[in-house]
C-alpha atoms as a PDB file:
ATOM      1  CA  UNK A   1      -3.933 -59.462 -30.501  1.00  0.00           C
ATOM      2  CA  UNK A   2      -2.344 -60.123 -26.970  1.00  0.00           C
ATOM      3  CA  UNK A   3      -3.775 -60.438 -23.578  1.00  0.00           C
ATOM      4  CA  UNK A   4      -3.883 -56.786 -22.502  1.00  0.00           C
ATOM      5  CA  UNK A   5      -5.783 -56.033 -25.947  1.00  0.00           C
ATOM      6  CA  UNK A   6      -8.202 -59.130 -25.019  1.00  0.00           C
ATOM      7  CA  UNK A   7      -8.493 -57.440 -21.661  1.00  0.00           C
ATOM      8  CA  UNK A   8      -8.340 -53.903 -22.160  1.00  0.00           C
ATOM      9  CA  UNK A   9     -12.140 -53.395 -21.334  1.00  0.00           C
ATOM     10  CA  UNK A  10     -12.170 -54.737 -17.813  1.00  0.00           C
ATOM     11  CA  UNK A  11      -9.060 -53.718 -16.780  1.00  0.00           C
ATOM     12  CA  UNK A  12     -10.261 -50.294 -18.039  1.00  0.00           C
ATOM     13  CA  UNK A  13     -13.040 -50.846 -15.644  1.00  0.00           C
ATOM     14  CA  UNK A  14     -11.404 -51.809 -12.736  1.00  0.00           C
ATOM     15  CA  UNK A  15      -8.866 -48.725 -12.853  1.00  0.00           C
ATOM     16  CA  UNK A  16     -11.939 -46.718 -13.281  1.00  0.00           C
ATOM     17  CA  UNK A  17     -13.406 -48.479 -10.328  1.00  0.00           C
ATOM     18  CA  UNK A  18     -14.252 -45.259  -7.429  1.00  0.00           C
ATOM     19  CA  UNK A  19     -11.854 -47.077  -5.122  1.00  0.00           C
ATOM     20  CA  UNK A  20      -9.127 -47.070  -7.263  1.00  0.00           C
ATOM     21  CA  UNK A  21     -10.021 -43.619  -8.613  1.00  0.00           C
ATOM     22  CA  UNK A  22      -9.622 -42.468  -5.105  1.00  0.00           C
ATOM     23  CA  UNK A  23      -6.536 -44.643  -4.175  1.00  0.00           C
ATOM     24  CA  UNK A  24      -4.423 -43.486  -7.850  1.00  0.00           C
ATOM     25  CA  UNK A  25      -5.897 -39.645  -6.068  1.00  0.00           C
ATOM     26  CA  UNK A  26      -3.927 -40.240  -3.279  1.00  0.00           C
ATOM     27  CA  UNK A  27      -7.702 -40.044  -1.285  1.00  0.00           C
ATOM     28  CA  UNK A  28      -8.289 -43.030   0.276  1.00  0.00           C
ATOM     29  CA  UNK A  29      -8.388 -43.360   4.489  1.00  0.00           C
ATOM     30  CA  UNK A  30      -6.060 -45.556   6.247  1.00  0.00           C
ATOM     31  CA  UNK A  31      -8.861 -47.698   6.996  1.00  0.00           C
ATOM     32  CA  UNK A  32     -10.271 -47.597   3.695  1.00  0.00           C
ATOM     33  CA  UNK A  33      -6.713 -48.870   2.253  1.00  0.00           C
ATOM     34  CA  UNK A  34      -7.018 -51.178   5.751  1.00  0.00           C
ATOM     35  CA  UNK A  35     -10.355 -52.758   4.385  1.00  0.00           C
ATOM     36  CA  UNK A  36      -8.285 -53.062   0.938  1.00  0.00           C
ATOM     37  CA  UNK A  37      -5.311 -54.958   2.369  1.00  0.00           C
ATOM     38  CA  UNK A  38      -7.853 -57.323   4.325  1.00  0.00           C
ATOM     39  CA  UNK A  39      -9.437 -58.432   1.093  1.00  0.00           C
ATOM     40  CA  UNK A  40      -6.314 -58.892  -0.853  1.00  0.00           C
ATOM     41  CA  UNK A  41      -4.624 -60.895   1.919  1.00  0.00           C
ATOM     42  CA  UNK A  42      -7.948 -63.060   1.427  1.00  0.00           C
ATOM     43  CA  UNK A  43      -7.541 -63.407  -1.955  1.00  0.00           C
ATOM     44  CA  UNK A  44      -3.975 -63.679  -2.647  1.00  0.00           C
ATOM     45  CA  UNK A  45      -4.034 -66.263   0.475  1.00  0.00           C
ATOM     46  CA  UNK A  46      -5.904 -68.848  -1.943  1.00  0.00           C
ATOM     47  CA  UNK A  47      -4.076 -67.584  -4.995  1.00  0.00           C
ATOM     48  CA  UNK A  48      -0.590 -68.329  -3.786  1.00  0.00           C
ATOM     49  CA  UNK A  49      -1.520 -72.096  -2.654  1.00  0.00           C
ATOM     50  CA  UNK A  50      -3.446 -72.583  -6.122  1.00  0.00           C
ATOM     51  CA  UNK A  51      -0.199 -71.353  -8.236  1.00  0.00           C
ATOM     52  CA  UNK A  52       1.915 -73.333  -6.154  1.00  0.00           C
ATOM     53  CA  UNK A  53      -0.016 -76.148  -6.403  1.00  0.00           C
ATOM     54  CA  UNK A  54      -0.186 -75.982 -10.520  1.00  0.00           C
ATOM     55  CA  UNK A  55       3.566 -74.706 -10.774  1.00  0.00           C
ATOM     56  CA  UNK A  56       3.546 -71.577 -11.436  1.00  0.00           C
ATOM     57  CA  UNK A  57       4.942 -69.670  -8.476  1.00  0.00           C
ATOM     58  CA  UNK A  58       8.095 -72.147  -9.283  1.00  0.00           C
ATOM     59  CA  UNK A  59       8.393 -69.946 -13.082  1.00  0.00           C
ATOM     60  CA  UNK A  60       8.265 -67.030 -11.139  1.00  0.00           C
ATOM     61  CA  UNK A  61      10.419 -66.992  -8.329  1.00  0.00           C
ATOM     62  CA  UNK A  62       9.685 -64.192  -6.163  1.00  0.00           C
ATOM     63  CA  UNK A  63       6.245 -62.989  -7.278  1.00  0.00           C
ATOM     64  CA  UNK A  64       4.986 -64.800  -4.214  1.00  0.00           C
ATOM     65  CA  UNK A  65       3.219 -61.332  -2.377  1.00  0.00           C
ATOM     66  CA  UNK A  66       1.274 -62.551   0.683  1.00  0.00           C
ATOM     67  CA  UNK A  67       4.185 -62.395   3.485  1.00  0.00           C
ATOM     68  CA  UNK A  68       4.415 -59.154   2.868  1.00  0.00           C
ATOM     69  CA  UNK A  69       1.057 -58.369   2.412  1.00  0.00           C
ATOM     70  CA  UNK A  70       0.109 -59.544   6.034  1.00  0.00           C
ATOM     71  CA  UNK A  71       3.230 -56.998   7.360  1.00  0.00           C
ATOM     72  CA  UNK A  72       1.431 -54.374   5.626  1.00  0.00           C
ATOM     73  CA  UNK A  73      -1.901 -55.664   7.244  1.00  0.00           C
ATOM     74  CA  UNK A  74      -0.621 -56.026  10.614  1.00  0.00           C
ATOM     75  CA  UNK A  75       0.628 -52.807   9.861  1.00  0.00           C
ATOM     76  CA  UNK A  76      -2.318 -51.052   9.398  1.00  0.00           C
ATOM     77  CA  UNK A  77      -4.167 -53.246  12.127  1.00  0.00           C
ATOM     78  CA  UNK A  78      -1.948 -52.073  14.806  1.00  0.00           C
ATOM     79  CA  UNK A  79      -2.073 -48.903  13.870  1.00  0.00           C
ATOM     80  CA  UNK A  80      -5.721 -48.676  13.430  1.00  0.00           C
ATOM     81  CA  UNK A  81      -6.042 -50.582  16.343  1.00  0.00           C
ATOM     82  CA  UNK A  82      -9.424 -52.054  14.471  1.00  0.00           C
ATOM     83  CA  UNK A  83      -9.779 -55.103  12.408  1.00  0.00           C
ATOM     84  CA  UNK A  84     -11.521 -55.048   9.099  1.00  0.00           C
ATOM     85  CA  UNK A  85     -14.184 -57.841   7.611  1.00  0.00           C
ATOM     86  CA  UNK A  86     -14.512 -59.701   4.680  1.00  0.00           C
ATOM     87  CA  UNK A  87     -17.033 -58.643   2.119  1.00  0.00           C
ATOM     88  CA  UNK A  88     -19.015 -61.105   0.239  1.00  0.00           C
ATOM     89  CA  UNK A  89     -17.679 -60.241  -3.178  1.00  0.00           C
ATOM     90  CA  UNK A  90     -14.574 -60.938  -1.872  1.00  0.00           C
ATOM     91  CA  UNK A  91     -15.387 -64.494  -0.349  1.00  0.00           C
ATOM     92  CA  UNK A  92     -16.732 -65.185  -3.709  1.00  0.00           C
ATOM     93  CA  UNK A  93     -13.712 -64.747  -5.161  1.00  0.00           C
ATOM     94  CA  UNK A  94     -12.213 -66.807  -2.898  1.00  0.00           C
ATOM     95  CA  UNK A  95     -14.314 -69.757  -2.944  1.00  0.00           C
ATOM     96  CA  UNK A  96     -13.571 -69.341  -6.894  1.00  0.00           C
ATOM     97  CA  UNK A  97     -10.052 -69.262  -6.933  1.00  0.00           C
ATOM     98  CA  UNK A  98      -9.958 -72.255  -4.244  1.00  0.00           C
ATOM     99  CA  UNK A  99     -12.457 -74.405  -6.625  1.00  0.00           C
ATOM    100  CA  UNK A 100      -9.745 -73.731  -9.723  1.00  0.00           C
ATOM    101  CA  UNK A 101      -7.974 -76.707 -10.614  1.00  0.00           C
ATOM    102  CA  UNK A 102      -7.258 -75.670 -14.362  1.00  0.00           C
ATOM    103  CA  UNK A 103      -3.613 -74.237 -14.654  1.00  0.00           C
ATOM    104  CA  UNK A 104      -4.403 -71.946 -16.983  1.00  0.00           C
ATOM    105  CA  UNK A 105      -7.461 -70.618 -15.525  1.00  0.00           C
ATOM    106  CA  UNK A 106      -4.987 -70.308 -12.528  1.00  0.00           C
ATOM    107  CA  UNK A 107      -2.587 -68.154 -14.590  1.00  0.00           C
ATOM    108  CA  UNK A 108      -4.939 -65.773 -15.853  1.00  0.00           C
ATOM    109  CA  UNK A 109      -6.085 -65.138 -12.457  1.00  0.00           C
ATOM    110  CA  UNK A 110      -1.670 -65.013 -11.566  1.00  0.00           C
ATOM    111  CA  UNK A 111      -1.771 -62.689 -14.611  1.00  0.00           C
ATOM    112  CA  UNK A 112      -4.553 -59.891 -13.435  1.00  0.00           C
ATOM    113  CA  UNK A 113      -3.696 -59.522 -10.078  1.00  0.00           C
ATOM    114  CA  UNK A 114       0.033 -59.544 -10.135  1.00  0.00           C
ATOM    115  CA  UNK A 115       0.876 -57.629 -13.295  1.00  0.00           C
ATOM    116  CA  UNK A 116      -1.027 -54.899 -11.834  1.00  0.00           C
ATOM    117  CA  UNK A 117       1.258 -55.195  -9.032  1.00  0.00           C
ATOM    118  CA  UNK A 118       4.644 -55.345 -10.692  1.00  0.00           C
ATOM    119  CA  UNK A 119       2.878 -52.279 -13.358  1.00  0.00           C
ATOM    120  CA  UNK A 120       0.476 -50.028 -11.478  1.00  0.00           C
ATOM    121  CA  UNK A 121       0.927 -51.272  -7.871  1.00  0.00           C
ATOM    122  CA  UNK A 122       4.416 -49.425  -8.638  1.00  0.00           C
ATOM    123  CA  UNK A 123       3.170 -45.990  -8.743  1.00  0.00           C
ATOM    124  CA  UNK A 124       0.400 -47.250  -5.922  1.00  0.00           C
ATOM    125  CA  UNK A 125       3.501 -48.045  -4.011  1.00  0.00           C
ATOM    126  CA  UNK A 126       4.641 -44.479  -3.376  1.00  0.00           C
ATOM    127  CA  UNK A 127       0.916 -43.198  -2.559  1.00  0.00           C
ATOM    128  CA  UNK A 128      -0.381 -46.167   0.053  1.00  0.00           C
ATOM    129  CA  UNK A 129      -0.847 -44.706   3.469  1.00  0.00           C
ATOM    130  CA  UNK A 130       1.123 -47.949   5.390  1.00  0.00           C
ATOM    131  CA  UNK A 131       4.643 -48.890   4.097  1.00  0.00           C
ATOM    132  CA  UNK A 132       3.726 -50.603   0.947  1.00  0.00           C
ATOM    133  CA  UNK A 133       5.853 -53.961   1.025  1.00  0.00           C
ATOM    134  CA  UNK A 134       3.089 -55.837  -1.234  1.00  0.00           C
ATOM    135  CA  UNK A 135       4.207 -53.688  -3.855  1.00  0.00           C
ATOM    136  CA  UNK A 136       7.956 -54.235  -3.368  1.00  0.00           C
ATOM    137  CA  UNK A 137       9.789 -56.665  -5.829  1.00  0.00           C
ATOM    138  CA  UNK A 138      13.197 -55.485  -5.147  1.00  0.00           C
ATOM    139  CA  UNK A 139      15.531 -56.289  -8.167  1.00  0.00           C
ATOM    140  CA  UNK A 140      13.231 -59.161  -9.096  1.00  0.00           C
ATOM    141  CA  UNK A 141      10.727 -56.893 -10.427  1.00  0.00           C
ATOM    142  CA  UNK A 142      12.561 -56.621 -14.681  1.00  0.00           C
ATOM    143  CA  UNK A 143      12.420 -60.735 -14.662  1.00  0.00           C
ATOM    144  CA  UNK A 144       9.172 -60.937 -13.110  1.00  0.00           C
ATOM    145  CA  UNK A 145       7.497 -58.146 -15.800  1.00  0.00           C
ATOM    146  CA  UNK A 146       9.540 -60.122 -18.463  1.00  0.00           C
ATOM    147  CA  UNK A 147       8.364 -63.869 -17.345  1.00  0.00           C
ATOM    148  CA  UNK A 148       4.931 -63.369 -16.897  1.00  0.00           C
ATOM    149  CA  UNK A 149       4.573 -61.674 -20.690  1.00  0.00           C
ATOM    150  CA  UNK A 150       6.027 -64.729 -21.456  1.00  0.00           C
ATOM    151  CA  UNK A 151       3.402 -67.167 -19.636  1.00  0.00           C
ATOM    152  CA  UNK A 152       0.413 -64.706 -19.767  1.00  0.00           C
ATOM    153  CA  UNK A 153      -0.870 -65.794 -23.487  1.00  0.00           C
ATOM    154  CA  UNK A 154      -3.974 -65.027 -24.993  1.00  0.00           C
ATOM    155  CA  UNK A 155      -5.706 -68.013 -24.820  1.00  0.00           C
ATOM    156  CA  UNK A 156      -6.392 -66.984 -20.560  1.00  0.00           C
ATOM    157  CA  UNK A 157      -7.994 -63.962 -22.247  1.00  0.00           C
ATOM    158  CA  UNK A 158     -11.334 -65.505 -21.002  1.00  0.00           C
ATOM    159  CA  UNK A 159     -10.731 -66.409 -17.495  1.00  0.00           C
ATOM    160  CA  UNK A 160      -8.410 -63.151 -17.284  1.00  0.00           C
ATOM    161  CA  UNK A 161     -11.222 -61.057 -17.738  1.00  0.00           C
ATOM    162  CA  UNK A 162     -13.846 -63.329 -14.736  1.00  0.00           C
ATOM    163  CA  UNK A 163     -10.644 -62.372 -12.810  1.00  0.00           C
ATOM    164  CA  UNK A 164     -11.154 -58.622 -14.014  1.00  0.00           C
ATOM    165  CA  UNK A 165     -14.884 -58.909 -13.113  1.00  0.00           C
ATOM    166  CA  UNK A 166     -14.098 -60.704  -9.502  1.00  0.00           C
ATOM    167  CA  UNK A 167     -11.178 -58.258  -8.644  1.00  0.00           C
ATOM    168  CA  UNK A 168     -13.847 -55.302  -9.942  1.00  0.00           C
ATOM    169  CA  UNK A 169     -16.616 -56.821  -7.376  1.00  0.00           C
ATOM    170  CA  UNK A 170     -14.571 -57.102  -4.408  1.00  0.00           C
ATOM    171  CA  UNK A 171     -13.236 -52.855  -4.729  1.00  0.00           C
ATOM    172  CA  UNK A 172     -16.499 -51.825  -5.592  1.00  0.00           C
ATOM    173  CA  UNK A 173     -17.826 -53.441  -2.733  1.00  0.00           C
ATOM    174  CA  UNK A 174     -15.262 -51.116  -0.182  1.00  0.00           C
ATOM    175  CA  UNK A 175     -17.056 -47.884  -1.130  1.00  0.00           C
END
């Protein structure tokens, strides 16, 4: 068996999520993908520090996300002219993430979030209402999809799917 199979359920469930129904249906509001971005940038701004801190981001050079998530943030917020809030499902996932000091639990959580962006963040690329940078690997993105198969072994299967759960809480708490 290998990660994905170990995972398959909840990452099922989190594509199945109404959000991402609506975002994959090219039906989701500039400020819904606004609220979106806002969480993310949350969440990815105490995963970056945490795979830094363990190593990990130094394996995969160029995964790192969060500078150009907060251009596609300001983005949006500029556009919008609004600001969005945190929700509570997503400060519990960040309070999680920031209490991880296990590098593997740190990977699994490296493995959920961005192999969905370097595999189905691709097609969500072309369908986001702002620009889409968070998405954008450049020629990185074969290495990237090779290295983390590589580091993404099933014994995170556990922790992979709480990050499947978390990620799950904090999109069905936009709609």
């Amino acid at each position: 068996m290998t990660l994905r199979d170990l995972t398959s359920k909840n990452h099922d469930l989190a594509e199945r999520t109404p959000f991402m129904r609506l975002y994959q249906a090219k039906a989701i509001t500039e400020k819904e993908y606004q609220d979106y971005l806002t969480q993310m940038v949350l969440i990815y701004g105490a995963l970056e520090p945490a795979a830094e801190k363990a190593g990990i981001l130094a394996e995969l050079p160029g995964i790192a996300r969060l500078p150009n998530m907060r251009k596609d943030l300001a983005e949006m917020n500029e556009k919008l002219g609004v600001v969005s809030g945190i929700s509570y499902a997503t400060l519990t996932y960040y309070n999680y993430i920031v209490s991880l000091t296990d590098r593997d639990k740190i990977m699994a959580h490296v493995y959920v979030r961005y192999a969905g962006d370097m595999f189905g963040g691709q097609m969500l690329k072309s369908i986001s209402p702002g620009e889409g940078r968070w998405y954008d690997f450049g020629d990185n993105l074969p290495k990237l999809r090779q290295k983390i198969r590589e580091l993404s072994t099933v014994n995170l299967a556990d922790e992979a799917n709480v990050a499947f759960e978390l990620s799950i809480n904090v999109v069905k708490s936009l709609i």
